[in-house]
N, C-alpha and C. Protein backbone atom coordinates (compact mmCIF):
# COMPACT_ATOMS: atom_id res chain seq x y z
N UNK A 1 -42.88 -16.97 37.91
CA UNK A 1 -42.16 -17.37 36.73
C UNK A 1 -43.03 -17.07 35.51
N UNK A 2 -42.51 -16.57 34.69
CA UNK A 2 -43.13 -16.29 33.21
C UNK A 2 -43.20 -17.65 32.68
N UNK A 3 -44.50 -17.68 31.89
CA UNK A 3 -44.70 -18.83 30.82
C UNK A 3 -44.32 -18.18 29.38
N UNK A 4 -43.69 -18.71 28.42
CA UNK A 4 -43.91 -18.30 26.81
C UNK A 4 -44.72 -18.91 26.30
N UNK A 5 -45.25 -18.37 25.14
CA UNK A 5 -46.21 -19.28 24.46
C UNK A 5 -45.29 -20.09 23.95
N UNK A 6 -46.20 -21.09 23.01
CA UNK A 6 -45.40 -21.54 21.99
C UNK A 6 -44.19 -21.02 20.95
N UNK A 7 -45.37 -20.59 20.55
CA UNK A 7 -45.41 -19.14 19.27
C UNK A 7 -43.97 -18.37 19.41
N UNK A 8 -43.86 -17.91 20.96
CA UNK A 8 -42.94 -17.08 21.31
C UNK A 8 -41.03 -18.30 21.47
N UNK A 9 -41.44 -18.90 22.14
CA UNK A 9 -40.84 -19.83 21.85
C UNK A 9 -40.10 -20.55 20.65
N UNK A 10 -41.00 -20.46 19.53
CA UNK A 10 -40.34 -21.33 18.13
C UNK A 10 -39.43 -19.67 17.90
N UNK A 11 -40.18 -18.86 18.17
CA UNK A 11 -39.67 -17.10 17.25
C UNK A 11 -37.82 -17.47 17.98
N UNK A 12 -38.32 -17.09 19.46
CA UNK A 12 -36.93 -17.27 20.05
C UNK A 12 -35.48 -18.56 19.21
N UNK A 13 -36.18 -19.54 19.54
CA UNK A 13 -35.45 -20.64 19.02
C UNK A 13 -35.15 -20.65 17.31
N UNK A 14 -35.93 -20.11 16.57
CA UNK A 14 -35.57 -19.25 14.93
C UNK A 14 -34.60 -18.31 15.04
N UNK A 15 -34.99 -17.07 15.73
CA UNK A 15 -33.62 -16.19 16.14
C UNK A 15 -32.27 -16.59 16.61
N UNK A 16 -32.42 -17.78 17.73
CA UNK A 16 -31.10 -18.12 17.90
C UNK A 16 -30.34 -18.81 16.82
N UNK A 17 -31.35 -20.01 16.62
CA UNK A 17 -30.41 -20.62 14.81
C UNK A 17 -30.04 -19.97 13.73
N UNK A 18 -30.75 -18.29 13.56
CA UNK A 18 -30.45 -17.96 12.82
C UNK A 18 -28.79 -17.02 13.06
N UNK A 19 -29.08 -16.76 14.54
CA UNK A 19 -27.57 -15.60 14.98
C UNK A 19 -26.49 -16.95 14.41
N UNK A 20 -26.53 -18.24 15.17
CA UNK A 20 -25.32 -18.89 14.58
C UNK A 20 -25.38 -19.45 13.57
N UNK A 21 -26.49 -19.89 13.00
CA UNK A 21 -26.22 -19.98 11.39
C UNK A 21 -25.17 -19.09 10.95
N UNK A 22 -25.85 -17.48 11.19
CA UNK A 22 -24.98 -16.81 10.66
C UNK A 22 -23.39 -16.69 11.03
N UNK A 23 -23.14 -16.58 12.21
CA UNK A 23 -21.42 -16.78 12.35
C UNK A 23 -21.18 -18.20 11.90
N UNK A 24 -21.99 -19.29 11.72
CA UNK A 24 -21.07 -20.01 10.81
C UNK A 24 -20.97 -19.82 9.19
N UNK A 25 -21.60 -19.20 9.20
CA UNK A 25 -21.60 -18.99 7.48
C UNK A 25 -20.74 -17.43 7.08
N UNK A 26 -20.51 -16.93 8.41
CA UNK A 26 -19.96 -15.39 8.37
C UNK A 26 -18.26 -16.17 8.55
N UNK A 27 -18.12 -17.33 9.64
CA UNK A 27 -16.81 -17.55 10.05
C UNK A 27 -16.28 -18.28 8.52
N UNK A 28 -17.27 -19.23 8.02
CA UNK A 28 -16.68 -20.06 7.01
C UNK A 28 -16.57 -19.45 5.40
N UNK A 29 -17.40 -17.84 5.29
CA UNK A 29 -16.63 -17.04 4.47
C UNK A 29 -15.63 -16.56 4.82
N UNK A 30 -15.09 -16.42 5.85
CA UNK A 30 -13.73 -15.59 6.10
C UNK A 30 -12.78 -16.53 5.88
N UNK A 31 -13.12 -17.70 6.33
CA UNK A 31 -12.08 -18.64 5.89
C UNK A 31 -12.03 -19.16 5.16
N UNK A 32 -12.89 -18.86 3.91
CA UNK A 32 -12.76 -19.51 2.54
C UNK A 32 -11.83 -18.03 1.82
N UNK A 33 -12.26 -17.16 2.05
CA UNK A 33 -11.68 -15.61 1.63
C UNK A 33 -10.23 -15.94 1.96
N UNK A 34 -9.44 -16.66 2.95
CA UNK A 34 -7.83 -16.61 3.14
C UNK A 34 -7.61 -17.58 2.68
N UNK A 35 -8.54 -18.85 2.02
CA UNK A 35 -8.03 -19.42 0.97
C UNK A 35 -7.89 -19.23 -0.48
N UNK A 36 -8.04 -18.13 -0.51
CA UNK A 36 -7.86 -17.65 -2.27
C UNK A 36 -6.64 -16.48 -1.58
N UNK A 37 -5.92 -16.24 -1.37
CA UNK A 37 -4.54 -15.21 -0.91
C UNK A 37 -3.44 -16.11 -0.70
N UNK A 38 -2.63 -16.05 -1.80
CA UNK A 38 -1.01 -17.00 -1.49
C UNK A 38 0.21 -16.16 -1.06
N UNK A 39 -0.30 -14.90 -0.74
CA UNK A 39 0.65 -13.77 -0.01
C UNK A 39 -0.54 -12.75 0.75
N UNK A 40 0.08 -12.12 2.00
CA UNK A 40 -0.69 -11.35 2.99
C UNK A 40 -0.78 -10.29 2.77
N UNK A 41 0.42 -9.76 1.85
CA UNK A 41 0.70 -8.37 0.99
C UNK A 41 0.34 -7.80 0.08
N UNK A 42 0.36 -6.56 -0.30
CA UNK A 42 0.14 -6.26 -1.99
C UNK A 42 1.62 -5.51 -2.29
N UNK A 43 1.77 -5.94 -3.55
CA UNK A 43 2.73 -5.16 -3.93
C UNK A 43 2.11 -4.13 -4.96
N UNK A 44 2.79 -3.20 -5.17
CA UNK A 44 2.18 -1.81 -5.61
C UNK A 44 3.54 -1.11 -6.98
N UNK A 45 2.93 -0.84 -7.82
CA UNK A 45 3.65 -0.63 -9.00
C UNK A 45 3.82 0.80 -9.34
N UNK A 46 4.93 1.48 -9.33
CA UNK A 46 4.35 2.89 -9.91
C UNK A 46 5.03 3.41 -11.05
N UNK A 47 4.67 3.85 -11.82
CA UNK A 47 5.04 4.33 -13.44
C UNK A 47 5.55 5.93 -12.41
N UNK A 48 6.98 5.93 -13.02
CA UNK A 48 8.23 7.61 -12.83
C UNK A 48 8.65 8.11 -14.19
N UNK A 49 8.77 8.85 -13.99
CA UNK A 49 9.65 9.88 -15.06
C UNK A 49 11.15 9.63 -15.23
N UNK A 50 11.16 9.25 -14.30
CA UNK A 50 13.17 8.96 -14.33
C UNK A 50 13.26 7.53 -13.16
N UNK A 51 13.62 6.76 -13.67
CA UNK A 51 13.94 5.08 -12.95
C UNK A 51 14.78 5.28 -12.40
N UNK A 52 15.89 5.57 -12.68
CA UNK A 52 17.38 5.75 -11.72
C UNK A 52 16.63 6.97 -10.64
N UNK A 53 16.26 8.28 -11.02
CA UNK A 53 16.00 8.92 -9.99
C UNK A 53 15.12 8.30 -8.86
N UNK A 54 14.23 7.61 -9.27
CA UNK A 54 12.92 6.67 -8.31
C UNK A 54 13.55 5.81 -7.39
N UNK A 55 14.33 4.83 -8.22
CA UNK A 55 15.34 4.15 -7.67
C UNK A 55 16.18 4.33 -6.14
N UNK A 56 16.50 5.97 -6.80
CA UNK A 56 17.78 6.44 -5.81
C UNK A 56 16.83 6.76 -4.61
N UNK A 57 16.04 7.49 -4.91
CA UNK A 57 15.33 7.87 -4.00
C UNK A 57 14.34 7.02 -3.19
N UNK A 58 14.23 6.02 -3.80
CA UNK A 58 13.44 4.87 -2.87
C UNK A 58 14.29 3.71 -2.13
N UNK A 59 15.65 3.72 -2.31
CA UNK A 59 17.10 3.16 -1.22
C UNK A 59 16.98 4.65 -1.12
N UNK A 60 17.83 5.57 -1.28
CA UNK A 60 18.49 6.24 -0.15
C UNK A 60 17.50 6.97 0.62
N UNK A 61 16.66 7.84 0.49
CA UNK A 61 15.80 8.38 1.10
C UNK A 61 14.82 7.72 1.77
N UNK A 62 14.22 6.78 1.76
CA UNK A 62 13.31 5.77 2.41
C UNK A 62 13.90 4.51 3.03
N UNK A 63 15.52 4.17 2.45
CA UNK A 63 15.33 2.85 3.04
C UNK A 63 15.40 1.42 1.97
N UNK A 64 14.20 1.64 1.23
CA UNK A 64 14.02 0.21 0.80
C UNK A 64 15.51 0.01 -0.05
N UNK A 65 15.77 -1.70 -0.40
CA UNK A 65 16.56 -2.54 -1.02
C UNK A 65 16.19 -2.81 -2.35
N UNK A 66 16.93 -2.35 -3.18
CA UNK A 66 17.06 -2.97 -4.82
C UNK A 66 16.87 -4.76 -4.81
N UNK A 67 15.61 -4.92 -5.54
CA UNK A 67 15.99 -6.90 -5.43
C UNK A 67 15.87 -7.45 -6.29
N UNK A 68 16.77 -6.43 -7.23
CA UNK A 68 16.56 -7.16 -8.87
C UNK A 68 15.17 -5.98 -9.74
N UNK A 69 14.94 -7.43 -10.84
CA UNK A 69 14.19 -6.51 -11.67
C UNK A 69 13.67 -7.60 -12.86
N UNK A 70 12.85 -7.74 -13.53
CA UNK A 70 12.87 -7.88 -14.88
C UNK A 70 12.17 -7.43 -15.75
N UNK A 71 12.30 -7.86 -17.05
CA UNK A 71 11.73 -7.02 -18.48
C UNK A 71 10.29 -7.69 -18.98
N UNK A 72 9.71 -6.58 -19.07
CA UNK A 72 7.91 -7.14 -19.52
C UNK A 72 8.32 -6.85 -20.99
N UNK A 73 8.39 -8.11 -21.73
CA UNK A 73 8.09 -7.66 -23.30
C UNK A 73 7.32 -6.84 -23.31
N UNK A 74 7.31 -5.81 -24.95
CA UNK A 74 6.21 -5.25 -25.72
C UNK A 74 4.89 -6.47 -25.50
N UNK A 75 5.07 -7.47 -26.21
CA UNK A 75 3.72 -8.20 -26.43
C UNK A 75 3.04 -8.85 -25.24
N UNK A 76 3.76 -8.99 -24.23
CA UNK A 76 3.28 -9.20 -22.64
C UNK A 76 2.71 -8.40 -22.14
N UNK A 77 3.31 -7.23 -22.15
CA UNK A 77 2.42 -5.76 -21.88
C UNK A 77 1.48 -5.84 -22.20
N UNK A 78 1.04 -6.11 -23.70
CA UNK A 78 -0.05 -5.56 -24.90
C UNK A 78 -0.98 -6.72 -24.41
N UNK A 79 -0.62 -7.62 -24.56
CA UNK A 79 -2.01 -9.09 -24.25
C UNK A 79 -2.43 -8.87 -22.87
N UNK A 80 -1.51 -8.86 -21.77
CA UNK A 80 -1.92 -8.45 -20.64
C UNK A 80 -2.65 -7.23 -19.96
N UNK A 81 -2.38 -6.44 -20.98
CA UNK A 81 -3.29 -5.41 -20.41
C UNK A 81 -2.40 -4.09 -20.35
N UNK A 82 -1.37 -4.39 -19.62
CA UNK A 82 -0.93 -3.68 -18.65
C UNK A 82 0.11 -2.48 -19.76
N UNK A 83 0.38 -2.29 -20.95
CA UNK A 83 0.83 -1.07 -21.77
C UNK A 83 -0.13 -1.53 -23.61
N UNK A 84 0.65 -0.26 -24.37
CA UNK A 84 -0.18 -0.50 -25.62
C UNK A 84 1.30 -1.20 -26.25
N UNK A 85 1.55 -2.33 -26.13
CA UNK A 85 2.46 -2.93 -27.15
C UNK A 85 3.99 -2.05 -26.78
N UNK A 86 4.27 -1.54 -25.96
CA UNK A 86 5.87 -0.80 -24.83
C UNK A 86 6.54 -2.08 -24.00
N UNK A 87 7.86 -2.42 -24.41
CA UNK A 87 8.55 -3.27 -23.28
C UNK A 87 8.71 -1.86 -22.41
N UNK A 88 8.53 -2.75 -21.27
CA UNK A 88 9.97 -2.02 -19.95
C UNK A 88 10.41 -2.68 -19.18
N UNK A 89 11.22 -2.23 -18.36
CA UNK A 89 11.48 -2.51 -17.38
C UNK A 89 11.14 -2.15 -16.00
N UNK A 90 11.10 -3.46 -15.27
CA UNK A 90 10.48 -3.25 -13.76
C UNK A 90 11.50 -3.34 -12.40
N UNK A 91 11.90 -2.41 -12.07
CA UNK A 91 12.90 -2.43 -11.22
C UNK A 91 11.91 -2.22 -9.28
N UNK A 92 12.54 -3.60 -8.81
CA UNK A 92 11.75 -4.06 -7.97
C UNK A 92 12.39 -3.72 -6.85
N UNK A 93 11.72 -2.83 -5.73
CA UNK A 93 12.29 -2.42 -4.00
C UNK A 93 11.38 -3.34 -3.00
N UNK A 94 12.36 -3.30 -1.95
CA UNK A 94 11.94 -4.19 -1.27
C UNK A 94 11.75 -3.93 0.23
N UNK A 95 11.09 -3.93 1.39
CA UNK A 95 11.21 -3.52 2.34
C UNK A 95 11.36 -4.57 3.31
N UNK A 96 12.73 -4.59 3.71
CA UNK A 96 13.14 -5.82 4.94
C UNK A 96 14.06 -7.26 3.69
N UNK A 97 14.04 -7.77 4.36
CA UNK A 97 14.61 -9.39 3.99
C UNK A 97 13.40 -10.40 4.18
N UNK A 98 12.24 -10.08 4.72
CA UNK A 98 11.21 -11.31 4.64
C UNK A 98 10.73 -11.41 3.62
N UNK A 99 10.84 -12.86 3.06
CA UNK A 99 9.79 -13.10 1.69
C UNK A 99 8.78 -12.53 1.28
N UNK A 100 7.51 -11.74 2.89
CA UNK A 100 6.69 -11.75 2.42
C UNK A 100 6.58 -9.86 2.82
N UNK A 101 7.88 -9.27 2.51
CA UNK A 101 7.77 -8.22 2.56
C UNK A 101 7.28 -7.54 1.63
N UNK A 102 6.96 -5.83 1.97
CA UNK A 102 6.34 -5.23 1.08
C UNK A 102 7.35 -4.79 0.03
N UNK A 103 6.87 -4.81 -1.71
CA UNK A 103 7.47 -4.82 -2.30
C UNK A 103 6.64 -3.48 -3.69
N UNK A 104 7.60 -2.54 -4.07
CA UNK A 104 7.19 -1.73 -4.64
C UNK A 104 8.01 -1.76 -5.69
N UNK A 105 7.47 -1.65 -7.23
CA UNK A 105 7.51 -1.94 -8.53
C UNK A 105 7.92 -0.65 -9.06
N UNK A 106 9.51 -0.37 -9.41
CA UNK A 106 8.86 0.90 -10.16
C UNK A 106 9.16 0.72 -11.75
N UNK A 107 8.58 1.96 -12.51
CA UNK A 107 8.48 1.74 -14.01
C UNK A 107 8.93 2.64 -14.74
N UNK A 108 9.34 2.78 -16.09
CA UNK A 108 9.62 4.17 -16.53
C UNK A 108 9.52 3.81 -18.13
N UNK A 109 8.35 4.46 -18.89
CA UNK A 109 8.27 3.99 -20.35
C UNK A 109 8.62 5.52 -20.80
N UNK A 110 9.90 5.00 -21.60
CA UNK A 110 10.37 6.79 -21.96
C UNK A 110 9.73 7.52 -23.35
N UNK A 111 8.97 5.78 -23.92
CA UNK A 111 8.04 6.38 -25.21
C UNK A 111 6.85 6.74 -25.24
N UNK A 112 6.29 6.92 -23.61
CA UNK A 112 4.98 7.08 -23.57
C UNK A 112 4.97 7.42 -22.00
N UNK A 113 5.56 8.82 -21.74
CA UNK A 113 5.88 8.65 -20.22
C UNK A 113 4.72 8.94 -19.37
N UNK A 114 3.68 9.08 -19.75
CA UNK A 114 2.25 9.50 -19.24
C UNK A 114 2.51 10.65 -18.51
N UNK A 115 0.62 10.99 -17.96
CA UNK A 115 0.48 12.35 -17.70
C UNK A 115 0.99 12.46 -15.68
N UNK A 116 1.31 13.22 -15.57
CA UNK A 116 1.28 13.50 -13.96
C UNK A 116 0.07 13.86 -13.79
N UNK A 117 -0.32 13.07 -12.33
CA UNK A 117 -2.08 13.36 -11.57
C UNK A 117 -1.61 14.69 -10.82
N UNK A 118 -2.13 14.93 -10.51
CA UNK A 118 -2.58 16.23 -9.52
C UNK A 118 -2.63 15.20 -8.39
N UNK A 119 -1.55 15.38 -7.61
CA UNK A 119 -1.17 15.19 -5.72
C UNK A 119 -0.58 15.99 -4.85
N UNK A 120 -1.34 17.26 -5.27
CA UNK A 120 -1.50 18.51 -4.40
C UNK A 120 -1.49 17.78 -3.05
N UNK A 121 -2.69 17.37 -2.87
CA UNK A 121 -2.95 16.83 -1.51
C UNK A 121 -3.51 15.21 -2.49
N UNK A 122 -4.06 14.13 -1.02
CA UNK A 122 -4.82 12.71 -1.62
C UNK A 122 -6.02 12.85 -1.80
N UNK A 123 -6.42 14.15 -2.03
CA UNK A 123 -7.84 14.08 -2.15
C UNK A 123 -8.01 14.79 -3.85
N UNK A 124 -6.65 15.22 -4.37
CA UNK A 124 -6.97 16.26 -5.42
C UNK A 124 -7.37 15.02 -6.65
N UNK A 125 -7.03 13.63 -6.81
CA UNK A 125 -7.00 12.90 -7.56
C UNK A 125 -7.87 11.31 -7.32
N UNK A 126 -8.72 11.09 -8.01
CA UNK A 126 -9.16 9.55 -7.38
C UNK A 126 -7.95 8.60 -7.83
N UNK A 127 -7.75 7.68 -7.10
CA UNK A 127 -7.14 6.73 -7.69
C UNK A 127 -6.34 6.31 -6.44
N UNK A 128 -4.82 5.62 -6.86
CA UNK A 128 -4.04 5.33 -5.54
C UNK A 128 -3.65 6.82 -5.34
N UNK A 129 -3.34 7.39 -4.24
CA UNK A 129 -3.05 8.47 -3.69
C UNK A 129 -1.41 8.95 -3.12
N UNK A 130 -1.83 7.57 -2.09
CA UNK A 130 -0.28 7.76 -1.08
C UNK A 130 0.63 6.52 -0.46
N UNK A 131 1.71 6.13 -0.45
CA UNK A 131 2.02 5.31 0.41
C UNK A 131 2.76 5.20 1.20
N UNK A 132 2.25 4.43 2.28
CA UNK A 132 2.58 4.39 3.55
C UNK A 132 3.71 2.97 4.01
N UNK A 133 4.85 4.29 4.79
CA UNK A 133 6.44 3.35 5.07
C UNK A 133 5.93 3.74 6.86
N UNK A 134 5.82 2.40 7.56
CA UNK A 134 6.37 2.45 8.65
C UNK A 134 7.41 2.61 9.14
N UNK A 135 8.27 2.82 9.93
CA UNK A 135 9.53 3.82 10.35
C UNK A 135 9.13 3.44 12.36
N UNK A 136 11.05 3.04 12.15
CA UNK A 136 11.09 2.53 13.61
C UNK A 136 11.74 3.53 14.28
N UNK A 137 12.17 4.87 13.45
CA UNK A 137 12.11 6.26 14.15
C UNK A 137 11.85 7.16 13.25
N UNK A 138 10.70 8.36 13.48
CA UNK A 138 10.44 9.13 13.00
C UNK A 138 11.64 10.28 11.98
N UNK A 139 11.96 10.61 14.02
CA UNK A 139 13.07 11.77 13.43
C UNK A 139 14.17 11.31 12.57
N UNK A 140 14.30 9.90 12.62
CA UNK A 140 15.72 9.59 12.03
C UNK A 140 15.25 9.57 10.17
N UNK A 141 14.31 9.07 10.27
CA UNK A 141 13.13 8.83 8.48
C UNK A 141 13.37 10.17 8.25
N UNK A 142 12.95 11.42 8.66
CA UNK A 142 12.95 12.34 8.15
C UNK A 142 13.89 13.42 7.88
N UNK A 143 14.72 12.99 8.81
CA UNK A 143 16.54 13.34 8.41
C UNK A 143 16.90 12.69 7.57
N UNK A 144 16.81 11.60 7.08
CA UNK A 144 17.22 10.73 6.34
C UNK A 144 16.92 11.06 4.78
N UNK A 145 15.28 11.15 4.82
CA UNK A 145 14.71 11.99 3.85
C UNK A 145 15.30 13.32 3.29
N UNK A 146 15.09 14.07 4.40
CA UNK A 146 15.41 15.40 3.65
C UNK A 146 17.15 15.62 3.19
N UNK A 147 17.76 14.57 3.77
CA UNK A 147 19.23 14.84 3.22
C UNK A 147 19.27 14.53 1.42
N UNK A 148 18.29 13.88 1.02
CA UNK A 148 18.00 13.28 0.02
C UNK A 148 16.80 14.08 -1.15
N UNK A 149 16.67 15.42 -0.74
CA UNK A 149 15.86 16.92 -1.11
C UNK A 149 14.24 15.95 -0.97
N UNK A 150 14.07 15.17 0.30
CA UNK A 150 12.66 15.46 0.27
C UNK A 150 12.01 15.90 2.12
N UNK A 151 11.89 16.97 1.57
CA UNK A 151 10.98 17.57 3.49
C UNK A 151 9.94 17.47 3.37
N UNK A 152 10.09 17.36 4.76
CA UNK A 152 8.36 16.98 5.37
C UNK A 152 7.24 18.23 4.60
N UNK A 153 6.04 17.92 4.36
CA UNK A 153 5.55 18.54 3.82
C UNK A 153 4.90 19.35 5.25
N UNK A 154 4.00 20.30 5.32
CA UNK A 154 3.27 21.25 6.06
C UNK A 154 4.10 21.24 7.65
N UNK A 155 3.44 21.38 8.52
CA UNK A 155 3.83 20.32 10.11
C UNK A 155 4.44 19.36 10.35
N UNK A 156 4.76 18.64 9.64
CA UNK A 156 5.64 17.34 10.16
C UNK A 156 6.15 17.54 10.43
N UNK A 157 7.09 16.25 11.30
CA UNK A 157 6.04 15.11 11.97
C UNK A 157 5.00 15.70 13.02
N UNK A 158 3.69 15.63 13.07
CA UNK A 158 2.36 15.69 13.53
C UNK A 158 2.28 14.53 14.72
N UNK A 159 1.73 14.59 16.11
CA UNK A 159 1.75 13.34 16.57
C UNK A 159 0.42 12.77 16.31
N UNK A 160 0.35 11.64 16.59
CA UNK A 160 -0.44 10.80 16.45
C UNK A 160 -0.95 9.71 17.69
N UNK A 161 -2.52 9.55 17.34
CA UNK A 161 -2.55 8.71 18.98
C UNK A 161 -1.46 7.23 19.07
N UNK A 162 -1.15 7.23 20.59
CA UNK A 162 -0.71 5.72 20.20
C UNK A 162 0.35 6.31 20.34
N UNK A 163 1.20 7.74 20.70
CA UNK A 163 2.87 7.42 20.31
C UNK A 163 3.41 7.28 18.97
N UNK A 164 2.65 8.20 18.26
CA UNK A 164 3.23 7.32 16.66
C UNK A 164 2.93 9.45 16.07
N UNK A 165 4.15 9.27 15.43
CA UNK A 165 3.61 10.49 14.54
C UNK A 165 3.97 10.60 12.43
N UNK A 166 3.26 11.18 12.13
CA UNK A 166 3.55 11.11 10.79
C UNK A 166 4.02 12.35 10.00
N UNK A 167 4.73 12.06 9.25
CA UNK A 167 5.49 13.26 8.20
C UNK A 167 5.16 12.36 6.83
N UNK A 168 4.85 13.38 6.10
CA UNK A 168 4.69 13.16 4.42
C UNK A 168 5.64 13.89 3.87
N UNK A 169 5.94 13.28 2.83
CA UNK A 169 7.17 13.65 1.94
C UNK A 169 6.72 12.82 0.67
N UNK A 170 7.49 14.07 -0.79
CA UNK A 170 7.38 13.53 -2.41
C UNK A 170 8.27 13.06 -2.40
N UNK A 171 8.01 12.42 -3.42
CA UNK A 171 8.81 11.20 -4.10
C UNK A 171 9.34 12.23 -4.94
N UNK A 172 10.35 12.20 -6.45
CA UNK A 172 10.97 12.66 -7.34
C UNK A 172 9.87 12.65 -8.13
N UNK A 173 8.60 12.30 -8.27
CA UNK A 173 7.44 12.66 -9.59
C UNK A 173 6.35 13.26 -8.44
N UNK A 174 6.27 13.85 -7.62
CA UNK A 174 5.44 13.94 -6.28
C UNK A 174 4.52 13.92 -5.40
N UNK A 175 4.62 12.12 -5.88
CA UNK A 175 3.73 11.62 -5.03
C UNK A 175 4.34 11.25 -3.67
N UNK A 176 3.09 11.69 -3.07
CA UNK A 176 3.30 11.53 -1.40
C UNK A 176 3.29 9.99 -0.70
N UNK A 177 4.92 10.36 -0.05
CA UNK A 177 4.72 8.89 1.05
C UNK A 177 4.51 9.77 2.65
N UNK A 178 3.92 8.58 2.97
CA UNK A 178 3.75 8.92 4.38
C UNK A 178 4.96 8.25 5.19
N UNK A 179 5.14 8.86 6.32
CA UNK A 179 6.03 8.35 7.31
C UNK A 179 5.96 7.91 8.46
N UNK A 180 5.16 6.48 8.99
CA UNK A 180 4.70 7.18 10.48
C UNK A 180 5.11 5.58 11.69
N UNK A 181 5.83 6.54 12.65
CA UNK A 181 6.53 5.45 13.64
C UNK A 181 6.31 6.95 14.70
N UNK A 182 7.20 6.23 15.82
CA UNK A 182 7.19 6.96 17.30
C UNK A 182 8.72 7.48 16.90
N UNK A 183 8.36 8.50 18.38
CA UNK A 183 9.70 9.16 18.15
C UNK A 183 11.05 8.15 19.21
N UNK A 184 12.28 8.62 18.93
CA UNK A 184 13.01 7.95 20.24
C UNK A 184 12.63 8.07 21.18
């Protein structure tokens, strides 16, 4: 049988208090972190060139549900941050009927319609890039899509591990959504 020293001993018994120190202080940040989140989601906002076109194309071609909308004053904008002193309007899509579904914002300021990024590909631009619609059938998303003038871009649908494959397709200002579910 091995003896430890002391020495070796306190080291051991330091190392162990310190591994669970740390998962309790690793577990009780994670669970202080899901107490500052009063939704599991993000919702995501995007400034278009044409609202009705964004609109149409985000029900008919994708799917999502119109769920209303409302108006950001000029001076709400301006204090908040979020324009230079421009009301608009925010016409709100929705994906599914759960409360805590994903929900996409769109925008259209016709006095300041800003610049289009470069979304050649998600790498041509920093910033948000692309977003991603799960799809409980591929082929049917992308028929659905292209009846609506948007095709798959390059290869799509591509498979993917897991049974799952993805097709990208523009939006009407052309930014890329992704598409990715299994096939039938």
């Amino acid at each position: 049988m091995r003896r430890f020293s002391l020495t070796a001993m306190l080291l051991l018994l330091f190392v162990v208090a310190l591994t669970l120190g740390g998962n309790v202080s690793s577990r009780a940040a994670r669970e202080d972190s899901k107490a500052k989140f009063s939704r599991t989601t993000v919702d995501m906002g995007i400034v278009v060139s044409d609202a009705k076109k964004a609109v149409d194309f985000y029900s008919q071609a994708l799917g999502f549900q119109e769920a209303g909308g409302f108006d950001v004053p000029a001076t709400l904008g301006k204090e908040a941050g979020l324009s230079d002193n421009q009301a608009f309007h925010v016409h709100v899509m929705v994906l599914g009927d759960d409360p805590s579904a994903t929900k996409i914002k769109l925008m259209q300021f016709a006095e300041a319609p800003g610049k289009k990024q470069d979304s050649s590909y998600i790498h041509s631009t920093l910033g948000m890039s692309y977003l991603t619609v799960w799809v409980a059938d591929i082929d049917a998303a992308v028929k659905r899509a292209a009846q609506h003038g948007a095709k798959p871009l390059a290869d799509g649908p591509v498979a993917l591990p897991g049974d799952l494959y993805l097709a990208c397709v523009r939006d009407p200002d052309g930014n890329i959504i992704e598409l990715v579910g299994p096939k039938p």
